[in-house]
C-alpha atoms as a PDB file:
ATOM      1  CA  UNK A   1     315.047  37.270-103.447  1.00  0.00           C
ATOM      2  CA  UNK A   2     315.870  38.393 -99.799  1.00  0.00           C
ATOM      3  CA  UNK A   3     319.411  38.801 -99.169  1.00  0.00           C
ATOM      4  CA  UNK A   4     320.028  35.890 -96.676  1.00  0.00           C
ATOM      5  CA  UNK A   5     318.490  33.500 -99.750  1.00  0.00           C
ATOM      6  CA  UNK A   6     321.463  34.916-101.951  1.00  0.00           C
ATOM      7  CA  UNK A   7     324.039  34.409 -99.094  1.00  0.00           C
ATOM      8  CA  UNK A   8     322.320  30.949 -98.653  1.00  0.00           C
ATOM      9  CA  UNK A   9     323.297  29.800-102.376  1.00  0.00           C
ATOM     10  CA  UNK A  10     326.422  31.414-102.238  1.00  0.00           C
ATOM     11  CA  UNK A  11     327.328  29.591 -99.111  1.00  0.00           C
ATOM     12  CA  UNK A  12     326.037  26.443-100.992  1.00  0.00           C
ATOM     13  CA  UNK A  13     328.385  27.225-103.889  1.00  0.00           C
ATOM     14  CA  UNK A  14     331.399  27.529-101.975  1.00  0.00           C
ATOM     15  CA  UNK A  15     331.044  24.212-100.175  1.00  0.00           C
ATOM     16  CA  UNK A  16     330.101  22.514-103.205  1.00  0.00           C
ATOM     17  CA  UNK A  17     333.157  23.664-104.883  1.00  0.00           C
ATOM     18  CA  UNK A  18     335.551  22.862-102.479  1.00  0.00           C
ATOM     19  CA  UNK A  19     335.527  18.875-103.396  1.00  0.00           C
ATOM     20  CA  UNK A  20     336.876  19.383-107.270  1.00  0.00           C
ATOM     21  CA  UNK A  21     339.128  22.164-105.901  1.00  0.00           C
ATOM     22  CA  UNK A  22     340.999  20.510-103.468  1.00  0.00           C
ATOM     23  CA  UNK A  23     340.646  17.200-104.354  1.00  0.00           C
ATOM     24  CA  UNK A  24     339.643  16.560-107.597  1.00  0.00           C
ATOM     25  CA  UNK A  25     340.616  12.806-108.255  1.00  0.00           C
ATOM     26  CA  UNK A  26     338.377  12.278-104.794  1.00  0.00           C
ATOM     27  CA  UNK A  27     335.825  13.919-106.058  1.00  0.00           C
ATOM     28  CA  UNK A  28     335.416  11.854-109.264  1.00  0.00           C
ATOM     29  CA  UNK A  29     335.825   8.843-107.977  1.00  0.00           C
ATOM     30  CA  UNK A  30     332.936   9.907-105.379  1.00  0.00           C
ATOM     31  CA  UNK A  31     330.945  10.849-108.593  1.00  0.00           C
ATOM     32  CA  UNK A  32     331.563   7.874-110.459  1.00  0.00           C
ATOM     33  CA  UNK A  33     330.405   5.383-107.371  1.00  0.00           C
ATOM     34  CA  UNK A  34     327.249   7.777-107.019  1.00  0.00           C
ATOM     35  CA  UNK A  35     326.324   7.010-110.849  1.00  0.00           C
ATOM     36  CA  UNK A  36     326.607   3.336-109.963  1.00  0.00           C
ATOM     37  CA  UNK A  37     323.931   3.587-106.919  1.00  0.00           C
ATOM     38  CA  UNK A  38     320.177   2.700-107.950  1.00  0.00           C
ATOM     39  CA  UNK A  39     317.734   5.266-108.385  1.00  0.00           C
ATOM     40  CA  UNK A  40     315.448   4.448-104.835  1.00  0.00           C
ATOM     41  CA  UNK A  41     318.971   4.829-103.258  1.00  0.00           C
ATOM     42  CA  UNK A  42     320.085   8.188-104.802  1.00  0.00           C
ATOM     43  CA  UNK A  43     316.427   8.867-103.737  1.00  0.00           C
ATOM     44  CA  UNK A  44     316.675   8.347-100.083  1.00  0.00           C
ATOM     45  CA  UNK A  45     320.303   9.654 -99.787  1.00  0.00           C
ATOM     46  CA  UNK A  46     318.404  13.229-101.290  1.00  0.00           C
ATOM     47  CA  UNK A  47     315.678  13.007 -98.779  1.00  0.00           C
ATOM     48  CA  UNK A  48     317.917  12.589 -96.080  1.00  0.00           C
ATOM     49  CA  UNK A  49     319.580  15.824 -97.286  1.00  0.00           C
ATOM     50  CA  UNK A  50     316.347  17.335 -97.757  1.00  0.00           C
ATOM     51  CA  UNK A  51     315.656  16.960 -94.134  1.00  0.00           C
ATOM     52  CA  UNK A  52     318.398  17.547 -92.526  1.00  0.00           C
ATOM     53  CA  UNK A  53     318.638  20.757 -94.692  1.00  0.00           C
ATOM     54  CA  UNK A  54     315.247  21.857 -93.319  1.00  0.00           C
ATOM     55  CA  UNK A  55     316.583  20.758 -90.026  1.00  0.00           C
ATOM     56  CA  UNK A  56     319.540  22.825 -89.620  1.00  0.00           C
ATOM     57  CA  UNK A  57     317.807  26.094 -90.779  1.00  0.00           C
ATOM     58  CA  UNK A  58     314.880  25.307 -88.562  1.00  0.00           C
ATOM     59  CA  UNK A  59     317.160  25.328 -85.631  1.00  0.00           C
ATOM     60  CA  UNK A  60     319.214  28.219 -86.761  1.00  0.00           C
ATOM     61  CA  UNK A  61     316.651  30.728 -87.794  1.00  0.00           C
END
């Protein structure tokens, strides 16, 4: 893997990890009403990441 893919997950990590560190009661509670959603709306919340995920590095590389 190229070195900008390893920055690229470790930049991913970090964000990630900020919700249980600073606010971890937040963050569960965000879990737990995300477990509740049905599966075609988990679905098209991911897609929506997906894209705008492929957006932002399309416009930034």
């Amino acid at each position: 893997m190229s070195n900008s893919i390893w920055m690229a997950l470790g930049l991913v990590l970090i964000v990630e990890g900020l919700g249980p560190l600073l606010a971890p009661n937040g963050w569960r509670a965000m879990v737990a009403q995300l477990s509740e959603q049905s599966d075609n709306h988990l679905r098209r919340m991911g897609g929506c990441l997906v894209v705008a995920g492929v957006v932002i590095a399309y416009v930034f590389a």
